[in-house]
C-alpha atoms as a PDB file:
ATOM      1  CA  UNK A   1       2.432   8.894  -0.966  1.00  0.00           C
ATOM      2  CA  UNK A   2       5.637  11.269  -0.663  1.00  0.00           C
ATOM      3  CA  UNK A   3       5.486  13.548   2.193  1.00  0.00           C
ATOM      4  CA  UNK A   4       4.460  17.208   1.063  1.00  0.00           C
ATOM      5  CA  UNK A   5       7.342  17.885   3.414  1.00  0.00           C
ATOM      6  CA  UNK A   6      10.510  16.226   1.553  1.00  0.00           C
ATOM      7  CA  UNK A   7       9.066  17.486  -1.680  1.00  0.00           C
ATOM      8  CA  UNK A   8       8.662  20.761  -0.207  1.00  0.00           C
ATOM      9  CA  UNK A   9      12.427  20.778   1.077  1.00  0.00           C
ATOM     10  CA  UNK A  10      13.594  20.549  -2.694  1.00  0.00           C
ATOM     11  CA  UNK A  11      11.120  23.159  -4.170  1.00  0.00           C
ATOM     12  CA  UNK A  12       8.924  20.568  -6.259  1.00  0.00           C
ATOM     13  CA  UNK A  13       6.132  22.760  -6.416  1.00  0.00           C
ATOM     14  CA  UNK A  14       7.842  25.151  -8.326  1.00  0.00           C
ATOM     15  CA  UNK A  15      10.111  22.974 -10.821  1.00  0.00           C
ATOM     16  CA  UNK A  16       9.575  22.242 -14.595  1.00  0.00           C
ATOM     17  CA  UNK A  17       7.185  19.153 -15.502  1.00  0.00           C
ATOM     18  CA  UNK A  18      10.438  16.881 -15.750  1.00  0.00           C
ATOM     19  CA  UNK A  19      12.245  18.080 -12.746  1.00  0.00           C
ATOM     20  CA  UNK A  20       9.399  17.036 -10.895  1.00  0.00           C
ATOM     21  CA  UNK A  21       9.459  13.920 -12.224  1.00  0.00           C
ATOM     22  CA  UNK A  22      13.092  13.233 -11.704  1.00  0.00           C
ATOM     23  CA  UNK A  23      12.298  13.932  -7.797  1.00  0.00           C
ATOM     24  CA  UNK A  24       9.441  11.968  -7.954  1.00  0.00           C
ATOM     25  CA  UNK A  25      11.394   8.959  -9.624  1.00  0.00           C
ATOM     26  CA  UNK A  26      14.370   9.582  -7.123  1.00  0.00           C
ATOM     27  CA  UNK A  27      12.532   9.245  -3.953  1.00  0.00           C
ATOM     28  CA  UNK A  28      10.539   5.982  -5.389  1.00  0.00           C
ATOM     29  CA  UNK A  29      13.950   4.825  -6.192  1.00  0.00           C
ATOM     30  CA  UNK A  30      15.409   5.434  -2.473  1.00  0.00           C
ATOM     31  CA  UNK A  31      12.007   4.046  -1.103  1.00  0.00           C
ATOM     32  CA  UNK A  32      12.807   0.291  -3.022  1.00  0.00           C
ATOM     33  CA  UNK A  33      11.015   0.650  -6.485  1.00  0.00           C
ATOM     34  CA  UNK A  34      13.256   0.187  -9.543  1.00  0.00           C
ATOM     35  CA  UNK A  35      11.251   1.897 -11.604  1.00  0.00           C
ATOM     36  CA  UNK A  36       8.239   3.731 -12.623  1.00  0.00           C
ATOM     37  CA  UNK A  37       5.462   3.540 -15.062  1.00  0.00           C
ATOM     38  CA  UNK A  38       4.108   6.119 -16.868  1.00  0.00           C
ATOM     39  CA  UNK A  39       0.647   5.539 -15.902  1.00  0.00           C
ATOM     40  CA  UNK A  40       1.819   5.583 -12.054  1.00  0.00           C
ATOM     41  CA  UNK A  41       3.579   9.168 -12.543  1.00  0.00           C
ATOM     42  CA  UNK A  42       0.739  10.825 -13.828  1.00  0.00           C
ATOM     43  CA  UNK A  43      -1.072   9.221 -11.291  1.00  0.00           C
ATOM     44  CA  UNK A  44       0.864  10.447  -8.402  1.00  0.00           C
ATOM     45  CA  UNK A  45       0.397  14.139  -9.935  1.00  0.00           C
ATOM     46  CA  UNK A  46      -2.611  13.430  -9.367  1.00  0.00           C
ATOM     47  CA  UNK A  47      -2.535  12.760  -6.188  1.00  0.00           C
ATOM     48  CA  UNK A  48      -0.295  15.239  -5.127  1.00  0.00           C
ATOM     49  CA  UNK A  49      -3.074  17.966  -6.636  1.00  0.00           C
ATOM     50  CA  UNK A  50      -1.253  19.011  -9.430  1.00  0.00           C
ATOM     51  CA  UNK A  51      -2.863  18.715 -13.398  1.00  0.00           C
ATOM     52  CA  UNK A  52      -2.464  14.929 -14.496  1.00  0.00           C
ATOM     53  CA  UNK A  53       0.233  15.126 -17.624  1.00  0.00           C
ATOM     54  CA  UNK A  54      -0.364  14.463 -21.169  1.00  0.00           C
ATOM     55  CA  UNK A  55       0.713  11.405 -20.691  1.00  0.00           C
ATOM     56  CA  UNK A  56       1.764  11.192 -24.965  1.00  0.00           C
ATOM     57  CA  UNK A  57       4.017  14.511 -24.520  1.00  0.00           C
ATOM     58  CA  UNK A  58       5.547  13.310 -21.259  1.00  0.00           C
ATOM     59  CA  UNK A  59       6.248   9.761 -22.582  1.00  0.00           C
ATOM     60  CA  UNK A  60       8.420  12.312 -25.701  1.00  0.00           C
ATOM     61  CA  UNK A  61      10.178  14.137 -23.654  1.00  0.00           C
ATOM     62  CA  UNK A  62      11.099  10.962 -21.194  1.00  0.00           C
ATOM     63  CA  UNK A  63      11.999   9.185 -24.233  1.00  0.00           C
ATOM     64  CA  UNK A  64      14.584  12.270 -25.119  1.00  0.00           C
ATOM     65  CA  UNK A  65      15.844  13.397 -22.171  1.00  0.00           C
ATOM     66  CA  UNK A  66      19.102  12.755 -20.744  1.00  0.00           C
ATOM     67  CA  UNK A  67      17.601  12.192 -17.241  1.00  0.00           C
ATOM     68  CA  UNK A  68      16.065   9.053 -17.480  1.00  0.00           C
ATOM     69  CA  UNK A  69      16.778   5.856 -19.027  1.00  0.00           C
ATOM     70  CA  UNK A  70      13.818   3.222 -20.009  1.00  0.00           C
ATOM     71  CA  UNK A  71      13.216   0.566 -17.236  1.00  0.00           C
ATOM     72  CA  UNK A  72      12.688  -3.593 -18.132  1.00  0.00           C
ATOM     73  CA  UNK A  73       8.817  -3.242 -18.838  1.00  0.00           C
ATOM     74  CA  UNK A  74       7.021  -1.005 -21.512  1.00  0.00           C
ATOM     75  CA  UNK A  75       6.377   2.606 -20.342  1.00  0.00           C
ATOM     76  CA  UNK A  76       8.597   2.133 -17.266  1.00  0.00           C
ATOM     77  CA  UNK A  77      11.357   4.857 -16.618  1.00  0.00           C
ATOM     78  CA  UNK A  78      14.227   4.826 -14.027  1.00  0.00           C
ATOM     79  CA  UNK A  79      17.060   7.532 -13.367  1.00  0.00           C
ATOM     80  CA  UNK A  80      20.187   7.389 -14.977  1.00  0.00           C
ATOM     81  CA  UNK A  81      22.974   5.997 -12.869  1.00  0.00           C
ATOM     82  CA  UNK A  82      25.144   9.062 -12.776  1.00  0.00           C
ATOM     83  CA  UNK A  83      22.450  11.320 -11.816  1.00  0.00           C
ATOM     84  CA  UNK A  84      20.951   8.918  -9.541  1.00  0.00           C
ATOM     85  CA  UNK A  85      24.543   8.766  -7.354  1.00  0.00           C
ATOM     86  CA  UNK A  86      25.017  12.610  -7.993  1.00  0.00           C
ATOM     87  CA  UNK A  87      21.364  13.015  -6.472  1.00  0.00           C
ATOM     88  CA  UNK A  88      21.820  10.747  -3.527  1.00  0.00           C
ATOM     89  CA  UNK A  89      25.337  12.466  -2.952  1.00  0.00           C
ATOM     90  CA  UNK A  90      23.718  15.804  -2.832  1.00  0.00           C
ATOM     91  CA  UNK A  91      23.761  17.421   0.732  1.00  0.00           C
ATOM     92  CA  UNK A  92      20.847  19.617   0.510  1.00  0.00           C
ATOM     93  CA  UNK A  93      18.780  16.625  -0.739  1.00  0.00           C
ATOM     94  CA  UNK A  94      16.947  14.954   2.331  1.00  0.00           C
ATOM     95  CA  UNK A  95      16.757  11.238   2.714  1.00  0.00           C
ATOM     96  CA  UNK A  96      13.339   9.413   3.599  1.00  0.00           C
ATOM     97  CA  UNK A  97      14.625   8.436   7.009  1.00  0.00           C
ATOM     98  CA  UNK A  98      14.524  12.472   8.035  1.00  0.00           C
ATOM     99  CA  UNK A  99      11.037  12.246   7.907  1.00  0.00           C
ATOM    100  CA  UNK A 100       8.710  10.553  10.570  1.00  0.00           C
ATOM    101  CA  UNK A 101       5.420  10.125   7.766  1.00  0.00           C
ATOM    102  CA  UNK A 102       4.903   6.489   6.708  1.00  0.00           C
ATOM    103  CA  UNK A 103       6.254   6.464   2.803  1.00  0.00           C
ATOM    104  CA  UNK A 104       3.792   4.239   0.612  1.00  0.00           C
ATOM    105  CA  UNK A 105       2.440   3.888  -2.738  1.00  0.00           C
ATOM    106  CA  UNK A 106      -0.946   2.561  -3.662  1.00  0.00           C
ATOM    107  CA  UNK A 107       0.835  -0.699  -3.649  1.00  0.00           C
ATOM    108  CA  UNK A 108      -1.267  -3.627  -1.845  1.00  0.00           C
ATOM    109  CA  UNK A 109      -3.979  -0.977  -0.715  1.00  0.00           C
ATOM    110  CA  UNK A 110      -5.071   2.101  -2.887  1.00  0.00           C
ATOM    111  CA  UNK A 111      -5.388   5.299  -0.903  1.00  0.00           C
ATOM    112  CA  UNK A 112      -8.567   6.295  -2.041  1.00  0.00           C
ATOM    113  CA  UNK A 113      -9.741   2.969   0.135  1.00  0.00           C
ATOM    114  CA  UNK A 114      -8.236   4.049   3.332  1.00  0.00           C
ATOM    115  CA  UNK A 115      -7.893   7.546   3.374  1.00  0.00           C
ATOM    116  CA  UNK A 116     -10.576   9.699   5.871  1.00  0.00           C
ATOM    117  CA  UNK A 117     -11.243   6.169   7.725  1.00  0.00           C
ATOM    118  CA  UNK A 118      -9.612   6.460  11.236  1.00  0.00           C
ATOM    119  CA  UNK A 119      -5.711   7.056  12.098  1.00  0.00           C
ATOM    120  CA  UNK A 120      -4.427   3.838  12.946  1.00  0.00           C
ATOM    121  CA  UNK A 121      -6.459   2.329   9.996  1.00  0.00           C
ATOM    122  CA  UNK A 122      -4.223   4.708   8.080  1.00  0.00           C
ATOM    123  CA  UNK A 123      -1.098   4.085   9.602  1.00  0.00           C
ATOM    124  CA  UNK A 124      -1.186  -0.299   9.114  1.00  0.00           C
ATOM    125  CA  UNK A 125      -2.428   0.847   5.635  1.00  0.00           C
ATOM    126  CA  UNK A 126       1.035   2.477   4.704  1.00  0.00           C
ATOM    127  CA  UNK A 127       2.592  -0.203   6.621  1.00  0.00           C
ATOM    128  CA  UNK A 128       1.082  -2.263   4.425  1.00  0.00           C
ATOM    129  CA  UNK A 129       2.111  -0.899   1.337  1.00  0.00           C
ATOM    130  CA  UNK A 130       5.257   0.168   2.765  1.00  0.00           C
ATOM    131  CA  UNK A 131       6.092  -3.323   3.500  1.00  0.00           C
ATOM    132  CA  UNK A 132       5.302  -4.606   0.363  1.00  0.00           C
ATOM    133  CA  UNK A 133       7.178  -1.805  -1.622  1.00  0.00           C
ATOM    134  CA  UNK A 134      10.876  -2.257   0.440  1.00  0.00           C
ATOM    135  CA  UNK A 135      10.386  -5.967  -0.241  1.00  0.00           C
ATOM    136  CA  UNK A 136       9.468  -6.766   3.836  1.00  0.00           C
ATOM    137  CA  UNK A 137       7.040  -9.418   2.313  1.00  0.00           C
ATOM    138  CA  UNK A 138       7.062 -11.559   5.782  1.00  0.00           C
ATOM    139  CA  UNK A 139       5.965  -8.160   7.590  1.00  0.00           C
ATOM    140  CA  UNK A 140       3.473  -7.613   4.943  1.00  0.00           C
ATOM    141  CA  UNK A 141       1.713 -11.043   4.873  1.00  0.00           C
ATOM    142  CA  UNK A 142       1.527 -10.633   8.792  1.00  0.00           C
ATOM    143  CA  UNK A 143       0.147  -6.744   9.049  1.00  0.00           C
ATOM    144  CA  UNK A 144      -2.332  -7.817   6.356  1.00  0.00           C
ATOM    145  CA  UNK A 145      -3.671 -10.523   8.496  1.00  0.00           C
ATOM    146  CA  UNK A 146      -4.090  -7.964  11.199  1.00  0.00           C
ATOM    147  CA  UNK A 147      -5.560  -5.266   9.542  1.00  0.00           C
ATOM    148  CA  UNK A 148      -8.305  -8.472   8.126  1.00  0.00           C
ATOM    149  CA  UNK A 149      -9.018  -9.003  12.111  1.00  0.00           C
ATOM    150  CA  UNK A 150      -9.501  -5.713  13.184  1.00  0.00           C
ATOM    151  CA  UNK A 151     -11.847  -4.862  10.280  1.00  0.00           C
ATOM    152  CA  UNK A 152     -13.569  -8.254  11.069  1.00  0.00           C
ATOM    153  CA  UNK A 153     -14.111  -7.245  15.156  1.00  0.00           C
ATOM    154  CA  UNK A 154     -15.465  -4.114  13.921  1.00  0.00           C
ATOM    155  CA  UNK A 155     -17.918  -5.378  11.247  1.00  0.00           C
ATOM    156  CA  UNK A 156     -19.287  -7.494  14.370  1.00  0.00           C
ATOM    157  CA  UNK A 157     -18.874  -4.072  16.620  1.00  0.00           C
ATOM    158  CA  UNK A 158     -21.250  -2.334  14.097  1.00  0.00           C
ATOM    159  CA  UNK A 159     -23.643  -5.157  14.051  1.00  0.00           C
ATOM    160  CA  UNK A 160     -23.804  -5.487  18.201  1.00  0.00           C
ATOM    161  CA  UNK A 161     -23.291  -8.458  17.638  1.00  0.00           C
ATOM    162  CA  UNK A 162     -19.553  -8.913  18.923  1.00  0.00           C
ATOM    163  CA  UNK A 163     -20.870 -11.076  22.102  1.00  0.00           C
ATOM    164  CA  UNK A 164     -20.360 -13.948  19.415  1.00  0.00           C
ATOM    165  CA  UNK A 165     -16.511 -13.981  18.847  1.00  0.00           C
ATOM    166  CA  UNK A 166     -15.954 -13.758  22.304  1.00  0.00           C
ATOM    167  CA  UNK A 167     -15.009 -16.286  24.894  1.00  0.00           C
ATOM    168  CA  UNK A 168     -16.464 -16.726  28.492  1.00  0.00           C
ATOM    169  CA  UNK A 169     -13.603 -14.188  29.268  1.00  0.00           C
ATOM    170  CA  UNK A 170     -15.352 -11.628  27.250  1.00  0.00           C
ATOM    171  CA  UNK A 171     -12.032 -11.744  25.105  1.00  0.00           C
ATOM    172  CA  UNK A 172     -12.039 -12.076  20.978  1.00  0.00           C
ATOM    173  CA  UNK A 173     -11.626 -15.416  19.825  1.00  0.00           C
ATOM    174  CA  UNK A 174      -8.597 -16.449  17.671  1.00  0.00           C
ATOM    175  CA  UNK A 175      -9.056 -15.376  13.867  1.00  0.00           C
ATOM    176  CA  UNK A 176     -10.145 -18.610  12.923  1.00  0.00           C
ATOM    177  CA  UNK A 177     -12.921 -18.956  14.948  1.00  0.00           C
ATOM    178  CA  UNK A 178     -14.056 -15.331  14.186  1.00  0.00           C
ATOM    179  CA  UNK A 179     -13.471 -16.323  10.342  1.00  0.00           C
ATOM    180  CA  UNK A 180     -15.277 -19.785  10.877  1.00  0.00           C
ATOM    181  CA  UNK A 181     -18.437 -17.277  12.513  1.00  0.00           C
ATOM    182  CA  UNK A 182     -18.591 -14.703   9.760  1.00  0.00           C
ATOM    183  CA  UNK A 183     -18.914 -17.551   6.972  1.00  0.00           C
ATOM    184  CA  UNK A 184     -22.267 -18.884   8.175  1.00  0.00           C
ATOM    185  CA  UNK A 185     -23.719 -15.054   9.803  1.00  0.00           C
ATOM    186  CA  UNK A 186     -26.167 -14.066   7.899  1.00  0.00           C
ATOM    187  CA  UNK A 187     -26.422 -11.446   9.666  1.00  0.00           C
ATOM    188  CA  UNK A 188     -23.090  -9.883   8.723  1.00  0.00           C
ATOM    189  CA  UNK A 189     -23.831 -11.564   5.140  1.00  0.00           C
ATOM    190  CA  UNK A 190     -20.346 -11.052   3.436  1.00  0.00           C
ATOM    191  CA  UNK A 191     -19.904 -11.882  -0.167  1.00  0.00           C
ATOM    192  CA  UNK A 192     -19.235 -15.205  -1.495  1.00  0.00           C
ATOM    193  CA  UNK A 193     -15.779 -14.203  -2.637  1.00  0.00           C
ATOM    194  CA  UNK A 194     -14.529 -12.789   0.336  1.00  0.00           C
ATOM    195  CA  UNK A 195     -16.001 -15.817   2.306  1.00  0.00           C
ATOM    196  CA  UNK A 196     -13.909 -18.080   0.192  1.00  0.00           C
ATOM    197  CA  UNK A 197     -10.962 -16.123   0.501  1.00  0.00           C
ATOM    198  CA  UNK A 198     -10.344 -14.900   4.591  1.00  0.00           C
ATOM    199  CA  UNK A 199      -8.712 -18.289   5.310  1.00  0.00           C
ATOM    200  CA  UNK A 200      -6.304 -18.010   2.930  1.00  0.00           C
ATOM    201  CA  UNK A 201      -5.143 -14.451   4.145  1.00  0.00           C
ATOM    202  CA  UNK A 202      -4.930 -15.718   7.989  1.00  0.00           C
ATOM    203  CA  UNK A 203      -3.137 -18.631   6.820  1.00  0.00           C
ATOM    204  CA  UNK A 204      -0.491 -16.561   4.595  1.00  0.00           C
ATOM    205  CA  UNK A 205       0.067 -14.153   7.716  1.00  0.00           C
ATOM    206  CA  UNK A 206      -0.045 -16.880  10.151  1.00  0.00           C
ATOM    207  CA  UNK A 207       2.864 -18.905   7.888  1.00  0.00           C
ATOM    208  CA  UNK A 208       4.840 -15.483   8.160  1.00  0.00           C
ATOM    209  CA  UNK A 209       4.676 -15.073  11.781  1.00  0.00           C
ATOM    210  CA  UNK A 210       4.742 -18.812  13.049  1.00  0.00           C
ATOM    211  CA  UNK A 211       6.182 -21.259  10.394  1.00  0.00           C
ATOM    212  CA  UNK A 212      10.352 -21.446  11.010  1.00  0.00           C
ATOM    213  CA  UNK A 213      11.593 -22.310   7.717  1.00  0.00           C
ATOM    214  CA  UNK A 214       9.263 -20.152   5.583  1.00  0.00           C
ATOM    215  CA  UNK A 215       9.702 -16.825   4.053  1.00  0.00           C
ATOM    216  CA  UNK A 216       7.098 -14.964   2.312  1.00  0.00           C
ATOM    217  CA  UNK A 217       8.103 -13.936  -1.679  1.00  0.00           C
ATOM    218  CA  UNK A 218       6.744 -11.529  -3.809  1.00  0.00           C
ATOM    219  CA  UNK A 219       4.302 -13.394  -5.677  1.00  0.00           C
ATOM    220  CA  UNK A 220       2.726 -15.027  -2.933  1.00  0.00           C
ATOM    221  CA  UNK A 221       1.472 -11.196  -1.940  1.00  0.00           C
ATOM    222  CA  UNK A 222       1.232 -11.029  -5.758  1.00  0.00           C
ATOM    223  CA  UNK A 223      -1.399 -13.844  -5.629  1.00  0.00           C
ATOM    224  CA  UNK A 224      -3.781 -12.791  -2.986  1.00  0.00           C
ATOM    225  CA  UNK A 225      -3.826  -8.743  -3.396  1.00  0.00           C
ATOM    226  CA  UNK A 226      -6.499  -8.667  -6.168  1.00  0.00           C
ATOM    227  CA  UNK A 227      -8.945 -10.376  -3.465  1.00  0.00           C
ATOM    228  CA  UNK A 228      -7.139  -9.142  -0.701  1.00  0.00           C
ATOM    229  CA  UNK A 229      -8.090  -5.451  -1.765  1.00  0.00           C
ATOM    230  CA  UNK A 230     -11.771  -5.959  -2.415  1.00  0.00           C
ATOM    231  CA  UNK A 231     -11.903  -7.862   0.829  1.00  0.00           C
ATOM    232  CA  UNK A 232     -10.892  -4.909   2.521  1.00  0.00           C
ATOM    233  CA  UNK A 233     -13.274  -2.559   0.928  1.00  0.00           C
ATOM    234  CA  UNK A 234     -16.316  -4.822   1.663  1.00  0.00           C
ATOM    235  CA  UNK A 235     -15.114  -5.160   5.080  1.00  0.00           C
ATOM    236  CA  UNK A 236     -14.636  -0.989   5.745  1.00  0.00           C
ATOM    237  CA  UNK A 237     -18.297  -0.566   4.439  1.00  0.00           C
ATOM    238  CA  UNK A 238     -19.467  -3.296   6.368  1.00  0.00           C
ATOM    239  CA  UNK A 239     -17.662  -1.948   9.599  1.00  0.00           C
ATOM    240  CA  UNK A 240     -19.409   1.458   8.807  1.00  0.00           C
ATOM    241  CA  UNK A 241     -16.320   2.909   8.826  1.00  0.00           C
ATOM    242  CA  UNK A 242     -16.587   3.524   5.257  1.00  0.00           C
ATOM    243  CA  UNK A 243     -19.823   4.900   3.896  1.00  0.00           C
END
């Protein structure tokens, strides 16, 4: 999501429908996406509480304005070059790193799973997603693998039940034990899918953080997010967090 206060410092609020979406396109542009679907502008209207577009009008006037030039896949639109440069070489147009708010798109995780949860939830979301989005995709396999254990230790929190992923310390276990526990509670009772898929999360983030000659790519993130996403939302109901 674009912080109300960068669009705020260029007036969005009060431009034409296609002079917000150059803005919108520009800062998704500076923030590591190459382009923009159709589908995700009118979305991200949305978002931002404005009236979603008619999506067949604004695809028109994309099509024939100036501004914008198609991008590689159907219905994707990027800036054209010269505006682009003349738009990043504009003085009273702030940058991204001015502003302190995380800058993420409903990339890995959609808002509407995290949002009104708790603050730090909110902030490794974004991370997340931020992550992902500026191509960081060793930082993003290892905050996902995070953000799995925390929602695990508080599913077992909610429960009382906690005592069990503990160790004669009274300190959490590593993942994999905690993962190896939740697969045969039934008290916890998590879905077959997500049972068969929390090892291969851990192991993605662990390969990220521990394994020297490995880099996570795109399409291993690719690969898991489908899963990884509904994994998250069974896990943030199941924590009580979500309700």
């Amino acid at each position: 999501m674009i912080s109300s206060k960068l669009l705020d410092n260029v007036g969005f609020y009060t431009k034409s429908e296609i002079e917000k979406v150059k803005f919108l396109i520009y800062f998704q542009t500076n923030s590591g996406i190459n382009e923009v679907s159709l589908d995700e502008i009118c979305e991200t209207f949305v978002e931002l509480g404005l009236a979603s577009p008619n999506k067949s009008r604004l695809k028109t006037k994309l099509n024939k304005s100036k501004l914008f030039v198609k991008g590689k896949r159907d219905n994707h639109y990027k800036l054209h070059a010269s505006l682009y440069m003349a738009l990043k070489n504009d003085i009273s147009i702030p940058s991204l790193s001015n502003f302190n708010e995380i800058e993420s798109f409903n990339s890995v995780l959609d808002k509407s799973s995290y949002i009104n949860t708790r603050g730090y939830l909110e902030r490794l979301a974004k991370q997340i997603n931020a992550s992902y989005e500026n191509n960081i995709f060793d930082g993003c396999a290892v905050l996902m693998r995070r953000f799995l254990e925390i929602l695990l230790i508080h599913t077992y929190e909610k429960y009382g039940i906690d005592s069990e992923i503990k160790d004669s310390s009274n300190n959490f276990k590593m993942l994999s034990d905690i993962i190896k526990n939740v697969k045969n509670n039934t008290t916890i009772s998590l879905s077959r899918n997500t049972k068969e898929c929390l090892d291969i999360f851990r192991e993605l983030g662990n390969f990220s953080a521990h394994k020297i000659y490995f880099n996570a790519r795109k399409n291993d993130i690719d690969h898991v997010m489908l899963n990884y996403r509904a994994t998250i939302e069974e896990l943030l109901y199941k924590s009580g967090i979500k309700k």
